[in-house]
PDB file of N, CA and C in Angstrom:
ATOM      1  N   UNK A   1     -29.821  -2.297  15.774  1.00  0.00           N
ATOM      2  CA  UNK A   1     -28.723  -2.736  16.645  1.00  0.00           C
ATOM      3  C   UNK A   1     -27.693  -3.546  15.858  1.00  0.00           C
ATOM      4  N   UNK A   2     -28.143  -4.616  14.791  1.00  0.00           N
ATOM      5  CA  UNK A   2     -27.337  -5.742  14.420  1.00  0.00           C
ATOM      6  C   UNK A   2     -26.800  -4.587  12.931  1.00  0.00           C
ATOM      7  N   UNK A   3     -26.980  -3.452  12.951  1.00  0.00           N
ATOM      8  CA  UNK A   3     -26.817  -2.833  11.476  1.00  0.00           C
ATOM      9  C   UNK A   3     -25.548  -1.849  12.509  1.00  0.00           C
ATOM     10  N   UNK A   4     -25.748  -1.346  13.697  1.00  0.00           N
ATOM     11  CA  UNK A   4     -24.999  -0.460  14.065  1.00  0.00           C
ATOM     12  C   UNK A   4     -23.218  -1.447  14.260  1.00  0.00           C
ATOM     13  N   UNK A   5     -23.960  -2.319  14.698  1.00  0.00           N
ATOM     14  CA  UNK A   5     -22.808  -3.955  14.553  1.00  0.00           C
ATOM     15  C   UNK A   5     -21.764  -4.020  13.502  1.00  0.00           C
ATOM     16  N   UNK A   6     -22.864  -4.173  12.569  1.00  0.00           N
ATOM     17  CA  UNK A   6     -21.833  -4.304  10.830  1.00  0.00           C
ATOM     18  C   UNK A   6     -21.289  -2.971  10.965  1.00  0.00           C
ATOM     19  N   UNK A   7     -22.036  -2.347  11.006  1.00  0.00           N
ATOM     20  CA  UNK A   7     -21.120  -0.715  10.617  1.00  0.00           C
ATOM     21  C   UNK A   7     -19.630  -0.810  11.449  1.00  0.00           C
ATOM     22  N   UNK A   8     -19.535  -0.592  12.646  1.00  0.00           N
ATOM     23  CA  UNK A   8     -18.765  -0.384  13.386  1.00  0.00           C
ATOM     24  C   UNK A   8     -17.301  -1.761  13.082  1.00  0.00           C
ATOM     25  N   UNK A   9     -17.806  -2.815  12.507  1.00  0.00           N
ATOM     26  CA  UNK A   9     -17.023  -3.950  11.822  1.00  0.00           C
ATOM     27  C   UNK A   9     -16.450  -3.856  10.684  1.00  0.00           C
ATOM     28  N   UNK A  10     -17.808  -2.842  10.073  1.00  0.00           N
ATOM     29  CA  UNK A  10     -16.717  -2.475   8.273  1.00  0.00           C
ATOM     30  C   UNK A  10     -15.796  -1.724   8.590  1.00  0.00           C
ATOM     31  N   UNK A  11     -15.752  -0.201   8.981  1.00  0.00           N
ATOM     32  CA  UNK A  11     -15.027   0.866   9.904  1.00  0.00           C
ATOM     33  C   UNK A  11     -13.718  -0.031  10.522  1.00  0.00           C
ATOM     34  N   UNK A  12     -13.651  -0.948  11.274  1.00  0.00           N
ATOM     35  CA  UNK A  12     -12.692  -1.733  11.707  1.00  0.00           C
ATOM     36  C   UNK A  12     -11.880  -2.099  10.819  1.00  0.00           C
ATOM     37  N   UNK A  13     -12.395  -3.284   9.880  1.00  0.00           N
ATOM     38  CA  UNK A  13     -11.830  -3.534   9.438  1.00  0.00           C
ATOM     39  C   UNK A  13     -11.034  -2.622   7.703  1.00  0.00           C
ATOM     40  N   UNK A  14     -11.991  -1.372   7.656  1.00  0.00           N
ATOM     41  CA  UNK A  14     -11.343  -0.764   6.339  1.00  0.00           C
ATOM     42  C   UNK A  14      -9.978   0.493   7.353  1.00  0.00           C
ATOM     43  N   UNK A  15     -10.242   0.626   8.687  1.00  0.00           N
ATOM     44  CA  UNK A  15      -9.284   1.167   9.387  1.00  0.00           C
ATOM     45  C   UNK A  15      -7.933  -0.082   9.286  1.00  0.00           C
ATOM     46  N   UNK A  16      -8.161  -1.405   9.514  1.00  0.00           N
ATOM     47  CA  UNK A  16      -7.259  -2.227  10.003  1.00  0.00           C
ATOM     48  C   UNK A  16      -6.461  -2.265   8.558  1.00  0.00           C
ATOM     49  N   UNK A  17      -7.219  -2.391   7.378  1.00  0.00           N
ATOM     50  CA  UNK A  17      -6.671  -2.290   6.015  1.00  0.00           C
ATOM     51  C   UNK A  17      -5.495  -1.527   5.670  1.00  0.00           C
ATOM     52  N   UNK A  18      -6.206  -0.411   6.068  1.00  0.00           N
ATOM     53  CA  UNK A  18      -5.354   1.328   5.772  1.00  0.00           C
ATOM     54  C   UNK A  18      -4.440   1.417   6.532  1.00  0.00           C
ATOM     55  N   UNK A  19      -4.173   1.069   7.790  1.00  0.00           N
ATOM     56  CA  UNK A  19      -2.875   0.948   8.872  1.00  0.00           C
ATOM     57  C   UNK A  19      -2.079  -0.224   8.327  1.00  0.00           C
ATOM     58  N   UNK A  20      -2.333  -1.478   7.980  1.00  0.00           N
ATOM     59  CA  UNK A  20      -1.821  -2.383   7.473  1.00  0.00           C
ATOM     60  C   UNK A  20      -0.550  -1.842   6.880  1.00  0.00           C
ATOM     61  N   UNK A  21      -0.371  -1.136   5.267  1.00  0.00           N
ATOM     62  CA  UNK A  21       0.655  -0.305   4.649  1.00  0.00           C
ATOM     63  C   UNK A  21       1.445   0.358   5.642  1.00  0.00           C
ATOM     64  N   UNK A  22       0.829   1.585   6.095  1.00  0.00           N
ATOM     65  CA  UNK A  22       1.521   2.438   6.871  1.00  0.00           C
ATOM     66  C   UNK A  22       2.558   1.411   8.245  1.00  0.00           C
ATOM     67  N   UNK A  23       1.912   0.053   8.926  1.00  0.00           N
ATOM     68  CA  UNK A  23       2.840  -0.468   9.691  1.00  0.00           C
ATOM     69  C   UNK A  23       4.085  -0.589   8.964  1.00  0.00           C
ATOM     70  N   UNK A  24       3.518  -1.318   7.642  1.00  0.00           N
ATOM     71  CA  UNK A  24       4.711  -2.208   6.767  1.00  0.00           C
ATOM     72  C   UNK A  24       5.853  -0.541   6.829  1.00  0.00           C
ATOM     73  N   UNK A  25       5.080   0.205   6.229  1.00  0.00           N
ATOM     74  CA  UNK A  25       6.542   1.380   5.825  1.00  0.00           C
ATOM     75  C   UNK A  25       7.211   1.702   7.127  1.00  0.00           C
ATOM     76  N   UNK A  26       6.409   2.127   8.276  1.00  0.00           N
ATOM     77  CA  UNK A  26       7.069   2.520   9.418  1.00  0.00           C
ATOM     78  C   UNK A  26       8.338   1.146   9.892  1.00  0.00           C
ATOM     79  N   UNK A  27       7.864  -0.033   9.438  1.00  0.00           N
ATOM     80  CA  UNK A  27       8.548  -1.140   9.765  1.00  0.00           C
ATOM     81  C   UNK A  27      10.086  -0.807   9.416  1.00  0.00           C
ATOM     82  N   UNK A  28       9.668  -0.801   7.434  1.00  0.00           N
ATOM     83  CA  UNK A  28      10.817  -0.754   6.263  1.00  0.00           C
ATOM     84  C   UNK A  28      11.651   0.814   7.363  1.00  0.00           C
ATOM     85  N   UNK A  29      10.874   1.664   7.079  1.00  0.00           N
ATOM     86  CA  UNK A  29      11.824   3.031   7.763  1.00  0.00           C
ATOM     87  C   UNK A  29      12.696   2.356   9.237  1.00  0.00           C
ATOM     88  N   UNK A  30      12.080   2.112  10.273  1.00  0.00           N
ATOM     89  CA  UNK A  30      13.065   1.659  11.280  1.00  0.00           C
ATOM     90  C   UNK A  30      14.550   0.795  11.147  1.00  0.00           C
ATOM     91  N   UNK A  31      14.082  -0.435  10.131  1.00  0.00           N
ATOM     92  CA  UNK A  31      14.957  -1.015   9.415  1.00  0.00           C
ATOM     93  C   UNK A  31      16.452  -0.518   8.876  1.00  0.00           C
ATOM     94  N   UNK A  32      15.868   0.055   8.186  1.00  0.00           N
ATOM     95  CA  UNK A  32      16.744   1.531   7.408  1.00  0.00           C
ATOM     96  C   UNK A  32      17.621   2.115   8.436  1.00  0.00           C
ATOM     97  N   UNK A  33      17.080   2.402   9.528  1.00  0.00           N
ATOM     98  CA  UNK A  33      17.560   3.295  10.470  1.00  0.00           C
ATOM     99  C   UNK A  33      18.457   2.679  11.088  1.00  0.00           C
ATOM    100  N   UNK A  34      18.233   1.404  11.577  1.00  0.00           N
ATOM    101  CA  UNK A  34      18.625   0.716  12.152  1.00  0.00           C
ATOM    102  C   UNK A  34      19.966   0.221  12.295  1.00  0.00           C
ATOM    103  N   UNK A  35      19.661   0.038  10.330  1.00  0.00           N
ATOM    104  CA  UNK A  35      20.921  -0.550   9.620  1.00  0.00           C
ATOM    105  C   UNK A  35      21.939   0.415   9.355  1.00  0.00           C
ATOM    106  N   UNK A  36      21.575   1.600   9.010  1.00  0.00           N
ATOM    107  CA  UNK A  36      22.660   3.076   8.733  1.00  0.00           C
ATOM    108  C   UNK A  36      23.011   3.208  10.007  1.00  0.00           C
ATOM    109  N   UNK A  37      22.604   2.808  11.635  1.00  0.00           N
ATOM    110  CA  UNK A  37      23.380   3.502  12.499  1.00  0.00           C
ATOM    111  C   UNK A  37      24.104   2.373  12.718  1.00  0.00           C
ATOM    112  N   UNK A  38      23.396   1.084  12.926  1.00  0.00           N
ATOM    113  CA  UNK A  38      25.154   0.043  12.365  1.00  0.00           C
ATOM    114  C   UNK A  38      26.305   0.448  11.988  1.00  0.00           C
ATOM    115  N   UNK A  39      25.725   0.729  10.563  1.00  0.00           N
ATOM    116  CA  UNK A  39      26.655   0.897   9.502  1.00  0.00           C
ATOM    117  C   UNK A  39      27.258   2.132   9.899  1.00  0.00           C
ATOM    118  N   UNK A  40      27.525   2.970  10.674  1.00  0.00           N
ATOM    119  CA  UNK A  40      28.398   4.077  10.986  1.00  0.00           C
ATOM    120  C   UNK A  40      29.579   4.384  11.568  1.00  0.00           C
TER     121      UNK A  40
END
């Protein structure tokens, strides 16, 4: 039970890791977008 625990916590947190980047870029991209339709 306390092993199915950790598992499901490592999984979390090496998912929360790997999305981490991908927020940051989707962030940087909106940014971008944001600013070029300003800028038009």
């Amino acid at each position: 039970m306390a092993m199915e625990q950790d598992l499901k916590r490592t999984v979390a947190m090496d998912l929360d890791m790997g999305l981490k980047p991908l927020d940051q870029l989707g962030n940087e991209f909106e940014l971008k977008l944001g600013w070029m339709i300003a800028t038009l």
